[in-house]
PDB file of N, CA and C in Angstrom:
ATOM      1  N   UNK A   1     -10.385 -10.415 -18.701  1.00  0.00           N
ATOM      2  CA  UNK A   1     -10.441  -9.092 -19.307  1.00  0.00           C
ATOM      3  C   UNK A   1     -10.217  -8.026 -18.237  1.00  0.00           C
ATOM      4  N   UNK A   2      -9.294  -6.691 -18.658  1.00  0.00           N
ATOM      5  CA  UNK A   2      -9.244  -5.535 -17.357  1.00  0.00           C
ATOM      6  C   UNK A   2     -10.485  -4.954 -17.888  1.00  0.00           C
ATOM      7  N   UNK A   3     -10.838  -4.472 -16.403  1.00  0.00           N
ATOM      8  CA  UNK A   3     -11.688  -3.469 -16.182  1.00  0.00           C
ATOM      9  C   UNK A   3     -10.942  -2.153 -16.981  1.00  0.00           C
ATOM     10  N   UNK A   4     -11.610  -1.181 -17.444  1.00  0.00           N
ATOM     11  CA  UNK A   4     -10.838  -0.052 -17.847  1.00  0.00           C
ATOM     12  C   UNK A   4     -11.912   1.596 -17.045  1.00  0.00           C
ATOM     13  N   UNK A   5     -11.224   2.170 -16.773  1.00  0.00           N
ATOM     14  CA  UNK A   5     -11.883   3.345 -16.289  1.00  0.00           C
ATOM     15  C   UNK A   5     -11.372   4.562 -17.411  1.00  0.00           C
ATOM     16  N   UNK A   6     -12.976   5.113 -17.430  1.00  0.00           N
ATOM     17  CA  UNK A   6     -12.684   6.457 -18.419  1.00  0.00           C
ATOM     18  C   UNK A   6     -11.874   7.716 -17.796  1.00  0.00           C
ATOM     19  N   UNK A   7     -10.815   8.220 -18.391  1.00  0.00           N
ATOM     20  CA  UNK A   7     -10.161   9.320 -17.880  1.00  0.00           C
ATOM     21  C   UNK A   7     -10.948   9.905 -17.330  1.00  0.00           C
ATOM     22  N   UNK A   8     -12.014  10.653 -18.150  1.00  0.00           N
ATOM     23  CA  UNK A   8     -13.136  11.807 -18.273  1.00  0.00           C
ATOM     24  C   UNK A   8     -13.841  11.544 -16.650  1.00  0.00           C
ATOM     25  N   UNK A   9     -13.876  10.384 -16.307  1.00  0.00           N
ATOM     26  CA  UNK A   9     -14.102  10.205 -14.872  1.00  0.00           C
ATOM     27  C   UNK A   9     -13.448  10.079 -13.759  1.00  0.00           C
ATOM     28  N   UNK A  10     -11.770   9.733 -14.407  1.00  0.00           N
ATOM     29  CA  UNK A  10     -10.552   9.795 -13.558  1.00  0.00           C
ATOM     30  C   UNK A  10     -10.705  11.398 -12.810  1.00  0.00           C
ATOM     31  N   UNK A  11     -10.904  12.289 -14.313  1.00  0.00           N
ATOM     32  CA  UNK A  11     -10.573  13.634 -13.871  1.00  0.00           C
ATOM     33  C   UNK A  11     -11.335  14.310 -12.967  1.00  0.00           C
ATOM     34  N   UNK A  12     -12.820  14.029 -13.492  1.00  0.00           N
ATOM     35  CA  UNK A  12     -13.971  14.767 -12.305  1.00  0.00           C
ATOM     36  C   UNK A  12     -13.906  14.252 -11.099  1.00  0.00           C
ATOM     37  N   UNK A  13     -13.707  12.966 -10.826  1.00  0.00           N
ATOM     38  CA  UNK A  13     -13.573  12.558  -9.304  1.00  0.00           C
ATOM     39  C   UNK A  13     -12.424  13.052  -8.383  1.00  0.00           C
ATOM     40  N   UNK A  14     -11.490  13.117  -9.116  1.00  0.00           N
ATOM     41  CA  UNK A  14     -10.069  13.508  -8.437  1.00  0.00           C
ATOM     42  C   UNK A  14      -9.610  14.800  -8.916  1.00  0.00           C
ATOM     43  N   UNK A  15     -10.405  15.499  -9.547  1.00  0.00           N
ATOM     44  CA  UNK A  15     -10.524  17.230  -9.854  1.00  0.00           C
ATOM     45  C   UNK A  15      -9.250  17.774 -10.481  1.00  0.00           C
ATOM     46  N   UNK A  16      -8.772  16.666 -11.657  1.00  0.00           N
ATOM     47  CA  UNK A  16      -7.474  17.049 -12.371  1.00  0.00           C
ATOM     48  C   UNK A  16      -7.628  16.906 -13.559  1.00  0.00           C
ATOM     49  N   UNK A  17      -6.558  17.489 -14.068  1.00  0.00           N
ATOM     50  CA  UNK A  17      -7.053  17.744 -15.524  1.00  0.00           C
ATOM     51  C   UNK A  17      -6.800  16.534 -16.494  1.00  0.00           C
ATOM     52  N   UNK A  18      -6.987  16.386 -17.996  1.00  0.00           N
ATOM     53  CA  UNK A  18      -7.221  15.727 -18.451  1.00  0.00           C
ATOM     54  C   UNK A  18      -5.496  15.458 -19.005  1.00  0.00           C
ATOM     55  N   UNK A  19      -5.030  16.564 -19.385  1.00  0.00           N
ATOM     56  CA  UNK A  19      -3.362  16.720 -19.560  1.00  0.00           C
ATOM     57  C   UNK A  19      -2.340  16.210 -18.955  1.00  0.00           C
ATOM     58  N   UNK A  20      -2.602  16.483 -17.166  1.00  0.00           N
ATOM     59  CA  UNK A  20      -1.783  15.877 -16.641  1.00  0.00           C
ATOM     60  C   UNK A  20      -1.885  14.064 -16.377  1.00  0.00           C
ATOM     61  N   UNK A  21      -3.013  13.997 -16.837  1.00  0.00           N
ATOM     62  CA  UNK A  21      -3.149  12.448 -16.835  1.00  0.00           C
ATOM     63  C   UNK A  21      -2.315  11.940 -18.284  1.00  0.00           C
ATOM     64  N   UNK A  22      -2.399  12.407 -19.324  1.00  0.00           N
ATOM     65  CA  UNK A  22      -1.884  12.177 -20.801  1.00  0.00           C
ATOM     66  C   UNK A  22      -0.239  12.465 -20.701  1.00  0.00           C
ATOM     67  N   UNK A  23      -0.114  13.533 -19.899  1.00  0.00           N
ATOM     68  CA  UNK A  23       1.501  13.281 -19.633  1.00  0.00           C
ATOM     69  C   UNK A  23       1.969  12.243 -19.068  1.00  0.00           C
ATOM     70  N   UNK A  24       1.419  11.576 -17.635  1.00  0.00           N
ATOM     71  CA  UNK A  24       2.199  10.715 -17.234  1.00  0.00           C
ATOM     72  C   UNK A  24       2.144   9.061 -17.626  1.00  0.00           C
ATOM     73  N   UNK A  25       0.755   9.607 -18.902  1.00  0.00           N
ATOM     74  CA  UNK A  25       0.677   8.304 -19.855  1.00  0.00           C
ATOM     75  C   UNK A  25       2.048   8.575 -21.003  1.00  0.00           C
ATOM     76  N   UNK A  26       2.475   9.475 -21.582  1.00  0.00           N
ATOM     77  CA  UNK A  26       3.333   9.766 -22.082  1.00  0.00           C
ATOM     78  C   UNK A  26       4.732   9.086 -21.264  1.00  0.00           C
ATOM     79  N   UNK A  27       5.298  10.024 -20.471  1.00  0.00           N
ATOM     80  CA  UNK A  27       6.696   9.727 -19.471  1.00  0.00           C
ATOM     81  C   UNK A  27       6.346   7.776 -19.197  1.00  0.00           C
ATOM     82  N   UNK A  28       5.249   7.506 -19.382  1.00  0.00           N
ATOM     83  CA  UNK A  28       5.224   6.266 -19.224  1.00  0.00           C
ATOM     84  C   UNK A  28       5.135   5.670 -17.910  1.00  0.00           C
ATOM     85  N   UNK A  29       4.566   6.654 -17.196  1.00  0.00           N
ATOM     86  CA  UNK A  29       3.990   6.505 -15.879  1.00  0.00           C
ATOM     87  C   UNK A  29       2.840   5.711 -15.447  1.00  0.00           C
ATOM     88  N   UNK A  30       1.893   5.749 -15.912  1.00  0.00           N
ATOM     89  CA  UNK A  30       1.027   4.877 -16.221  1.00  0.00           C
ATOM     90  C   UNK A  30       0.645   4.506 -17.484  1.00  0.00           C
ATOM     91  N   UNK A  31      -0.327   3.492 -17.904  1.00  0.00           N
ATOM     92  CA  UNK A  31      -0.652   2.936 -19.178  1.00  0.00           C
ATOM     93  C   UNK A  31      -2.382   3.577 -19.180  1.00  0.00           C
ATOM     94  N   UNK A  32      -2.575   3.927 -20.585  1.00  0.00           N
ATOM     95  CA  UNK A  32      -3.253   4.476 -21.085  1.00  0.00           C
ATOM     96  C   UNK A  32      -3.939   3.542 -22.124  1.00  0.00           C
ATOM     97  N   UNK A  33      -5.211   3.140 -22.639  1.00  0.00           N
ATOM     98  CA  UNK A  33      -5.786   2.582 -23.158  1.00  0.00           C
ATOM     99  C   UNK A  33      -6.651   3.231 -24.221  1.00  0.00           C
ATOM    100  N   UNK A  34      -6.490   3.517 -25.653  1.00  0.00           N
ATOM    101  CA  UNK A  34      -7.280   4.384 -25.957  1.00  0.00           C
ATOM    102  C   UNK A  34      -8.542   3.481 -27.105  1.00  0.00           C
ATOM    103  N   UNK A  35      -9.773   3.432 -26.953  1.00  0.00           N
ATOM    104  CA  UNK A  35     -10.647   3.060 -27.650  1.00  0.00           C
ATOM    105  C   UNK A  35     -11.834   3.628 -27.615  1.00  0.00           C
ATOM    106  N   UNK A  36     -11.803   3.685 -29.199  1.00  0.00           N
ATOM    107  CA  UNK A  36     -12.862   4.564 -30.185  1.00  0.00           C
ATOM    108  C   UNK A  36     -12.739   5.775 -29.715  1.00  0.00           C
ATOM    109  N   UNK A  37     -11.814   6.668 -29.762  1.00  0.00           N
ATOM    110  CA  UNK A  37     -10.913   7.928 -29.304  1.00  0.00           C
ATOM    111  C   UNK A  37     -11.278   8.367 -28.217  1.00  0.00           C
ATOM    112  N   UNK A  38     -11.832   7.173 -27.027  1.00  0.00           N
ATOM    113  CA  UNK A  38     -11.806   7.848 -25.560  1.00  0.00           C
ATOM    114  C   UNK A  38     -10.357   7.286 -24.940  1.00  0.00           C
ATOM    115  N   UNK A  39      -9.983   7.617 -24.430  1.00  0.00           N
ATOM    116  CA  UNK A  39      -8.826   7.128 -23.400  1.00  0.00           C
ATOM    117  C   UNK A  39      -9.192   6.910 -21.944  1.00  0.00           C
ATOM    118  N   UNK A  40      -8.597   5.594 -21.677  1.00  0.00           N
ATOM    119  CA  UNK A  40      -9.224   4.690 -20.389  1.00  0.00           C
ATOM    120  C   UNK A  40      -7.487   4.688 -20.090  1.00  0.00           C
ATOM    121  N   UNK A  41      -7.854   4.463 -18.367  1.00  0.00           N
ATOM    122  CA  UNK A  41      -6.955   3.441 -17.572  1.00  0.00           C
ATOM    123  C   UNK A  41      -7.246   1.935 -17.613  1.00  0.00           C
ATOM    124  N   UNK A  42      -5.996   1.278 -17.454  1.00  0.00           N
ATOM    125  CA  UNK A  42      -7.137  -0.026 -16.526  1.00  0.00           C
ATOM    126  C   UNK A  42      -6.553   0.244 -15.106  1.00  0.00           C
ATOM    127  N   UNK A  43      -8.052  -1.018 -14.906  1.00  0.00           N
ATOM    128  CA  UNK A  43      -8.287  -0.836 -13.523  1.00  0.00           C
ATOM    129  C   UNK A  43      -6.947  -1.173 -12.285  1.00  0.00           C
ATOM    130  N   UNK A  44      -5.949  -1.946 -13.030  1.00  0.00           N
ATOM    131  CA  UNK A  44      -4.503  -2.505 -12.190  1.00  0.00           C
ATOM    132  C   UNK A  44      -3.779  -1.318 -12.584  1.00  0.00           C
ATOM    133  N   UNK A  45      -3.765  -0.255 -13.039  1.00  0.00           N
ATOM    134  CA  UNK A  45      -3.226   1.286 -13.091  1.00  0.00           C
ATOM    135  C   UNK A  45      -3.697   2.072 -11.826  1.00  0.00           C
ATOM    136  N   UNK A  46      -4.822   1.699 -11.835  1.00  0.00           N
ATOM    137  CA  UNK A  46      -6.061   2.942 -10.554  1.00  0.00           C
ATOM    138  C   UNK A  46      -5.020   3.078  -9.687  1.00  0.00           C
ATOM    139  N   UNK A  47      -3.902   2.377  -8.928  1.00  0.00           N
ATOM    140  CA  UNK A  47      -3.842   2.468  -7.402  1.00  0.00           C
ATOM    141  C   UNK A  47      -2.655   3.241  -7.982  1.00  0.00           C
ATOM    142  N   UNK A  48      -1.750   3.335  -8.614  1.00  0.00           N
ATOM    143  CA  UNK A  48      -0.307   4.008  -9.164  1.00  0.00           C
ATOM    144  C   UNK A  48      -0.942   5.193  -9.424  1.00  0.00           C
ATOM    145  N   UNK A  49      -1.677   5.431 -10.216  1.00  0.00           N
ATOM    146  CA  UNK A  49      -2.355   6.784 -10.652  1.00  0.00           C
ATOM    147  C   UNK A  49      -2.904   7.590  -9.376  1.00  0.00           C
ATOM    148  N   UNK A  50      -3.485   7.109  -8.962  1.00  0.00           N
ATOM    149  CA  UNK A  50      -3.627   7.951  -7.680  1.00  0.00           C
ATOM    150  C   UNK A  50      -3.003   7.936  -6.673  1.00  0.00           C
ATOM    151  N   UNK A  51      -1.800   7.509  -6.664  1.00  0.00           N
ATOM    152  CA  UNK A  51      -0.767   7.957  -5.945  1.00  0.00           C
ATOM    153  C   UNK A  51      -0.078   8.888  -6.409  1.00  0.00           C
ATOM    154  N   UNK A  52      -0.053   9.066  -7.469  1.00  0.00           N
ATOM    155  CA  UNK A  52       0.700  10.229  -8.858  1.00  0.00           C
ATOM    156  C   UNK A  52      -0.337  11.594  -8.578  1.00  0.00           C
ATOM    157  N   UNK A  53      -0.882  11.087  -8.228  1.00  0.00           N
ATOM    158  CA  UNK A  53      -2.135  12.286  -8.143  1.00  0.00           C
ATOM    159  C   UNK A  53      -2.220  13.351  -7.011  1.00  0.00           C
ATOM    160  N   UNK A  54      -2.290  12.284  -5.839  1.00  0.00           N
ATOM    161  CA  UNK A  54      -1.875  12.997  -4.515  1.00  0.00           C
ATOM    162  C   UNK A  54      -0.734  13.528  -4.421  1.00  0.00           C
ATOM    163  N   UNK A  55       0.218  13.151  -4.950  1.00  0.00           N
ATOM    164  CA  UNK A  55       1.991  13.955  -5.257  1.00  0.00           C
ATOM    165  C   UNK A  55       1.505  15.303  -5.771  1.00  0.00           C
ATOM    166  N   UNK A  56       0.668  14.696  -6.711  1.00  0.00           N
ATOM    167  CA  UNK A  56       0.513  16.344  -7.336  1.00  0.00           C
ATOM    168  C   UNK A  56      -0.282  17.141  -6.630  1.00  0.00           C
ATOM    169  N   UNK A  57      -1.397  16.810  -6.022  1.00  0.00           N
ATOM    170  CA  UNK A  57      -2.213  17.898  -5.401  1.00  0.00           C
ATOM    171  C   UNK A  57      -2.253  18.071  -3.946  1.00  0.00           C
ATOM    172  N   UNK A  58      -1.396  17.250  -2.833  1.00  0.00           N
ATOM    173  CA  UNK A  58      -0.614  17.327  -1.618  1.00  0.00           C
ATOM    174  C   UNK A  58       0.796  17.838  -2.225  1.00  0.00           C
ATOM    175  N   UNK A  59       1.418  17.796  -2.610  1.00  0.00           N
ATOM    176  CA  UNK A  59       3.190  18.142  -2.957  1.00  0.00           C
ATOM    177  C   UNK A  59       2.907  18.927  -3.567  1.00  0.00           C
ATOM    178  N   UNK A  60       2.432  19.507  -4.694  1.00  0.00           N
ATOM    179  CA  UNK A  60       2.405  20.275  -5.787  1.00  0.00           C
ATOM    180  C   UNK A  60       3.415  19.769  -6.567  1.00  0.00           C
ATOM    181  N   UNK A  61       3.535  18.361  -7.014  1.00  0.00           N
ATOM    182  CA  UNK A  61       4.596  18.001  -7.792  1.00  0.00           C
ATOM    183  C   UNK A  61       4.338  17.756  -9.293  1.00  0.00           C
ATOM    184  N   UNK A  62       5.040  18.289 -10.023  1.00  0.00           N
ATOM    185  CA  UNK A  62       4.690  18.023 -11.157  1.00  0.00           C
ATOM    186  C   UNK A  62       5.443  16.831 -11.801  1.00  0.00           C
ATOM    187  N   UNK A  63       4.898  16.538 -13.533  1.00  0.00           N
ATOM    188  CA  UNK A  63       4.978  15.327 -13.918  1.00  0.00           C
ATOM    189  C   UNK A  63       6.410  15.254 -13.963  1.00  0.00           C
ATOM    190  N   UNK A  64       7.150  16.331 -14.366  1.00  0.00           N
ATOM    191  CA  UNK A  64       9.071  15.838 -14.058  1.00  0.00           C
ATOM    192  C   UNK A  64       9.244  15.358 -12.910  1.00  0.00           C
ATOM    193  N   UNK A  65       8.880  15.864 -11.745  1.00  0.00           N
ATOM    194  CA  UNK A  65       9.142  15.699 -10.378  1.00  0.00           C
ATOM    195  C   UNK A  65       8.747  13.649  -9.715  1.00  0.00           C
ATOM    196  N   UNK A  66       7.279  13.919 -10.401  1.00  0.00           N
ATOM    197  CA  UNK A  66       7.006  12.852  -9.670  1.00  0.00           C
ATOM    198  C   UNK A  66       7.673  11.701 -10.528  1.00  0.00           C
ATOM    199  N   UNK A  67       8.074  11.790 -11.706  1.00  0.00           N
ATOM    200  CA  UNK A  67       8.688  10.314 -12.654  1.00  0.00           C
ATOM    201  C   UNK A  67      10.375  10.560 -11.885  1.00  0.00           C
ATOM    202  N   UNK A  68      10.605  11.533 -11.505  1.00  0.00           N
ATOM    203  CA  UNK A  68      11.720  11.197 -10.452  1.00  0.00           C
ATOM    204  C   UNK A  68      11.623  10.718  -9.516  1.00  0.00           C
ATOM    205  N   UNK A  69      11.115  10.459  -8.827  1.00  0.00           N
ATOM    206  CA  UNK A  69       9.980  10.209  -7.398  1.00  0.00           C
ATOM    207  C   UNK A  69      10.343   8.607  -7.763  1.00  0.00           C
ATOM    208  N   UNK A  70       9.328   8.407  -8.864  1.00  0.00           N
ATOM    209  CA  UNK A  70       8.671   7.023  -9.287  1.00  0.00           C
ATOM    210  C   UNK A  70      10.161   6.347  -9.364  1.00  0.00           C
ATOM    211  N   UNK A  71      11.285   6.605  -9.948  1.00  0.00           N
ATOM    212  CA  UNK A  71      12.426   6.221 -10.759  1.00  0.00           C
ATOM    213  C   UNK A  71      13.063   5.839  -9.438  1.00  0.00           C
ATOM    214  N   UNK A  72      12.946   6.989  -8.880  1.00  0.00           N
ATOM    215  CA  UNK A  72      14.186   6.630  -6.630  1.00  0.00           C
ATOM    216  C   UNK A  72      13.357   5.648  -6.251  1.00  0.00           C
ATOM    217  N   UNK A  73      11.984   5.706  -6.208  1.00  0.00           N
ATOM    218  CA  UNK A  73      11.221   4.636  -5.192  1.00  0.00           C
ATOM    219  C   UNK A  73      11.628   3.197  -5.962  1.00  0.00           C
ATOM    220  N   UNK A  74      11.448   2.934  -7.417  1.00  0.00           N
ATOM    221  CA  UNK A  74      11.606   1.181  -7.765  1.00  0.00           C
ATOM    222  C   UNK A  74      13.261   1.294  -7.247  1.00  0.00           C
ATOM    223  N   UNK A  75      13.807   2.196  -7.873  1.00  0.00           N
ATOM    224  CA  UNK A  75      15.303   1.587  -7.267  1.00  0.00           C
ATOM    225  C   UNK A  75      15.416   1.059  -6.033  1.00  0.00           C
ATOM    226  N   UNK A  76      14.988   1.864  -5.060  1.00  0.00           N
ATOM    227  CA  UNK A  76      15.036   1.486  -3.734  1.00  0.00           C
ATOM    228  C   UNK A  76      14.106  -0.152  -3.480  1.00  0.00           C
ATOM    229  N   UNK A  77      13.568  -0.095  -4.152  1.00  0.00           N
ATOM    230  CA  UNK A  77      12.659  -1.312  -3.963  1.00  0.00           C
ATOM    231  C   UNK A  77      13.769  -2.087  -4.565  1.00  0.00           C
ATOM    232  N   UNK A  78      14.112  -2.072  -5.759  1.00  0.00           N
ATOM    233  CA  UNK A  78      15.451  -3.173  -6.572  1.00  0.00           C
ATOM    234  C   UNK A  78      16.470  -3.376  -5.084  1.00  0.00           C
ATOM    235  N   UNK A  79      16.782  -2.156  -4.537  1.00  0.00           N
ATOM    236  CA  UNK A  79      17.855  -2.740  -3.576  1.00  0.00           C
ATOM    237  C   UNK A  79      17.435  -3.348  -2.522  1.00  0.00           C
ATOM    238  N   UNK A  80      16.200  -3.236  -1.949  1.00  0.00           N
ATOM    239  CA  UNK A  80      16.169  -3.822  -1.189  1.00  0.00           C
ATOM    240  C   UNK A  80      15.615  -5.142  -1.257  1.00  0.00           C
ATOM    241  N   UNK A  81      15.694  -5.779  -2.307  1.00  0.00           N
ATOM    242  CA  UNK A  81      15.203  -7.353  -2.875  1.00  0.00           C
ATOM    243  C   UNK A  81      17.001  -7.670  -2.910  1.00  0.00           C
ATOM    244  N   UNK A  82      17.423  -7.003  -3.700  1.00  0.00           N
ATOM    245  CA  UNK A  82      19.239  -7.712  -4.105  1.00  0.00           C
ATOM    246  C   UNK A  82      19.318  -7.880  -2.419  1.00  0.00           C
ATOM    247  N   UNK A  83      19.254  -6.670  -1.254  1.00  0.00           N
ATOM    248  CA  UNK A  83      19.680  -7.315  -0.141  1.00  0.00           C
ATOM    249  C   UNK A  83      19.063  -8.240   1.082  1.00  0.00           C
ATOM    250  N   UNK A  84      18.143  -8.673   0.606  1.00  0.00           N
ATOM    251  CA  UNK A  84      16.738  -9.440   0.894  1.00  0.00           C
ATOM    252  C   UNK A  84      17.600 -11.012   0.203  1.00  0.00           C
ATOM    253  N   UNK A  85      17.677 -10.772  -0.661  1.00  0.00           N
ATOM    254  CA  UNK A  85      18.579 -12.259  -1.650  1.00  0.00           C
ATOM    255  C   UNK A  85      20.057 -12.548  -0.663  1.00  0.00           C
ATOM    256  N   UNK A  86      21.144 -11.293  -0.743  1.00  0.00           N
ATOM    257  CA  UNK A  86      22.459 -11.328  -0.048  1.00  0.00           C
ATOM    258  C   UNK A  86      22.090 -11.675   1.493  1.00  0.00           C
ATOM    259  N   UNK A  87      21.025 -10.897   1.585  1.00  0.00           N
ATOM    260  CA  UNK A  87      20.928 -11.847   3.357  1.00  0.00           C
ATOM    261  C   UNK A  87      20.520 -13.474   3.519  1.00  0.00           C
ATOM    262  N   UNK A  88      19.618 -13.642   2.308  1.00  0.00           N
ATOM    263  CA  UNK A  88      18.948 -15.210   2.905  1.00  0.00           C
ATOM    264  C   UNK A  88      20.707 -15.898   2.010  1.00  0.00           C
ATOM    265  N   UNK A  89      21.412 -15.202   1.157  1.00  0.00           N
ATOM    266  CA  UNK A  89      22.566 -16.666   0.687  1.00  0.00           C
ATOM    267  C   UNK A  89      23.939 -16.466   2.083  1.00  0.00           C
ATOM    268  N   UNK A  90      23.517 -15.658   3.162  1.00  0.00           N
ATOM    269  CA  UNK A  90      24.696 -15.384   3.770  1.00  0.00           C
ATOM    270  C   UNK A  90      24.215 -16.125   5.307  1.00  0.00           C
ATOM    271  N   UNK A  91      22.720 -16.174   5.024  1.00  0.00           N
ATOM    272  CA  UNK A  91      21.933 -16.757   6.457  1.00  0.00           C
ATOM    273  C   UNK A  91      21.294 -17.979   6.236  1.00  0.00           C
TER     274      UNK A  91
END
């Protein structure tokens, strides 16, 4: 079973609002869990989310900004596995 953490505690600890967490559950940034109309993370979300977080309150980036962010960084990660693969079939 995941652990799930309550937003309502996401927000007071990390001093953000409750919105910008529901947006980047929206854009599909992180996953959102909602039961008996509270909304939770789980706990294998925590470390993505607060990296989304610090973007926003070190960068001042907002939720367009950082799902661009999010979108360059896996790519870059995709390429560098395809050339991680092209090196070990060439070595």
């Amino acid at each position: 079973m995941v652990n799930l953490i309550a937003t309502t505690e996401i927000c007071t600890y990390h001093d953000v609002e409750y919105n910008f967490i529901n947006s980047l559950g929206e854009a599909g940034l992180v996953a959102l869990k909602v039961v008996k109309k509270n909304t939770y993370v789980p706990e294998t979300e925590l470390q993505k989310l607060e990296k989304m977080i610090r973007m926003h309150h070190e960068l001042d980036i907002n939720v367009a900004g950082i799902e661009a962010i999010i979108h360059l960084l896996d790519r870059v990660e995709q390429m560098q596995e395809e050339l991680r693969v092209l090196r070990n079939r060439v070595g």
